[in-house]
N, C-alpha and C. Protein backbone atom coordinates (compact mmCIF):
# COMPACT_ATOMS: atom_id res chain seq x y z
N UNK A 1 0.85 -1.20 0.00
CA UNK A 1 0.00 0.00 0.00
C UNK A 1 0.88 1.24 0.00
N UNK A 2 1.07 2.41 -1.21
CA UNK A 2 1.73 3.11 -0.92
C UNK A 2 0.37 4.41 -0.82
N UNK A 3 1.50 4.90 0.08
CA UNK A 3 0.19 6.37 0.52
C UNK A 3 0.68 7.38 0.44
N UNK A 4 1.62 7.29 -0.71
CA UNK A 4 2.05 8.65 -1.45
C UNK A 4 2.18 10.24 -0.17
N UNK A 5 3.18 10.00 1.02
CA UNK A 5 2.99 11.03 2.02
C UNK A 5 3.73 12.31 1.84
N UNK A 6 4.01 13.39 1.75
CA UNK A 6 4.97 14.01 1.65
C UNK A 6 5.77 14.31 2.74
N UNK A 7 5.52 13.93 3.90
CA UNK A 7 6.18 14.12 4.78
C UNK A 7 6.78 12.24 5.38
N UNK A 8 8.03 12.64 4.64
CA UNK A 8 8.61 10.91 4.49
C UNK A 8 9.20 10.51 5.43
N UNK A 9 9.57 11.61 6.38
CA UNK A 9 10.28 11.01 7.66
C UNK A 9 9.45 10.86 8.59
N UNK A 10 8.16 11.39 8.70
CA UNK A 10 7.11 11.08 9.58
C UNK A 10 6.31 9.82 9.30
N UNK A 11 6.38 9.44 7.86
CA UNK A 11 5.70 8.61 7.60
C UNK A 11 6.76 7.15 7.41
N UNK A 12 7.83 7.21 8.08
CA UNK A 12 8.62 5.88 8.38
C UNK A 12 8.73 6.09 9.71
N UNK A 13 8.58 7.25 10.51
CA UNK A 13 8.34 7.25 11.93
C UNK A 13 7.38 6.15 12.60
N UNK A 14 6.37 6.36 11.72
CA UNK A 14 4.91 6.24 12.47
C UNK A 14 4.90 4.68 11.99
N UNK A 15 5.45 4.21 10.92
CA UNK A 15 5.17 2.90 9.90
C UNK A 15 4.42 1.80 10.29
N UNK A 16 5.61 1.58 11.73
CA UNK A 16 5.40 0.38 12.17
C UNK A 16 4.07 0.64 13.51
N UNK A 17 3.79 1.83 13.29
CA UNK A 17 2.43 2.27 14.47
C UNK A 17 1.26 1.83 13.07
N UNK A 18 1.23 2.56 12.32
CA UNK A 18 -0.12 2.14 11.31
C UNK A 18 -0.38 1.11 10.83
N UNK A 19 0.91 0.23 11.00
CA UNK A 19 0.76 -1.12 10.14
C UNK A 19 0.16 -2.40 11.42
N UNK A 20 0.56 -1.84 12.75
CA UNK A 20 0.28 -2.72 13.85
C UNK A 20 -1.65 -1.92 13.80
N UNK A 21 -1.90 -0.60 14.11
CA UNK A 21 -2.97 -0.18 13.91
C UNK A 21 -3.94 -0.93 12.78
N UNK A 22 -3.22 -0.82 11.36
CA UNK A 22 -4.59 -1.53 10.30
C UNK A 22 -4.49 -3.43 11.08
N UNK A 23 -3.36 -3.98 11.69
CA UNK A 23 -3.49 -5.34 11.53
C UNK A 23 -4.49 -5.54 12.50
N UNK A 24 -5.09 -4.95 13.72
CA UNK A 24 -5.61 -4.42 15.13
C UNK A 24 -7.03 -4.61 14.32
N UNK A 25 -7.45 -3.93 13.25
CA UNK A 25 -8.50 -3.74 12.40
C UNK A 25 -9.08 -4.66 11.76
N UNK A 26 -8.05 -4.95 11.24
CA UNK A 26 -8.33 -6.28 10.37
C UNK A 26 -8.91 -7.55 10.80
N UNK A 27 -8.32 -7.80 12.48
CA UNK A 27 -8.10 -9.10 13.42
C UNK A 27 -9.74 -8.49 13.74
N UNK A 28 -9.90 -7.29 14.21
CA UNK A 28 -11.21 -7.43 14.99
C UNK A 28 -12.45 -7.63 13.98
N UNK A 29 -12.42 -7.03 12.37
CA UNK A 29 -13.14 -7.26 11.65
C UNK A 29 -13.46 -8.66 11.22
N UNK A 30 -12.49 -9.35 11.04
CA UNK A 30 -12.36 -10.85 10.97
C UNK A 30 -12.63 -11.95 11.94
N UNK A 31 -12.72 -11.07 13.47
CA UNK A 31 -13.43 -11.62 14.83
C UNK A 31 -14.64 -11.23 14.58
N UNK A 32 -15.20 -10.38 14.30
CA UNK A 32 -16.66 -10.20 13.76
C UNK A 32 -17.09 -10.88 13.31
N UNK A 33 -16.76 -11.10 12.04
CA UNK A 33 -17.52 -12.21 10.93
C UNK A 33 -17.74 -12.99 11.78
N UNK A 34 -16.47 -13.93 11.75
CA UNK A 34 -16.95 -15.18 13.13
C UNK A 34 -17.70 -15.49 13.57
N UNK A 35 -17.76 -14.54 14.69
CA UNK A 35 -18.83 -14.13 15.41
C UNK A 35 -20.49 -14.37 14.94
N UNK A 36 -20.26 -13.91 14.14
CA UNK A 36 -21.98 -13.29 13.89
C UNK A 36 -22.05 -14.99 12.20
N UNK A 37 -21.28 -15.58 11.96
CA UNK A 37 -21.01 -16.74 11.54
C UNK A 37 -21.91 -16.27 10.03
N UNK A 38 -21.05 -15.66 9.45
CA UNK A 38 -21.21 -15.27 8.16
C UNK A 38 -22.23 -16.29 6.56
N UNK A 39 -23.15 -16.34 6.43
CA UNK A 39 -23.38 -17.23 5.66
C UNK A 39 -22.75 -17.33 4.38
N UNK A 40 -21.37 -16.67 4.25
CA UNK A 40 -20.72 -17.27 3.22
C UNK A 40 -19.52 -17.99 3.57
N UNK A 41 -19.19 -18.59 5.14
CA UNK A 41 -18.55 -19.46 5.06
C UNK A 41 -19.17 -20.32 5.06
N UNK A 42 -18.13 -21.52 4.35
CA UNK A 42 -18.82 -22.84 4.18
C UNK A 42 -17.74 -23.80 5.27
């Protein structure tokens, strides 16, 4: 994913904060489905 930043030293600052942040996102969206037991898993 590039996100085209112009501010490039802030945006290798932060990297490993947004990338733990979207994975945080991802895990709970994907605990959702689960959850609520999606009728398109089979």
């Amino acid at each position: 994913m590039n996100l085209e930043l112009p501010q490039q030293q802030l945006c290798n600052t932060n990297y490993a904060g947004i990338i733990n942040e979207s994975n945080n996102v991802v895990d709970s969206f994907w605990a959702s489905l689960k959850s609520l037991k999606n009728p398109f898993h089979t």
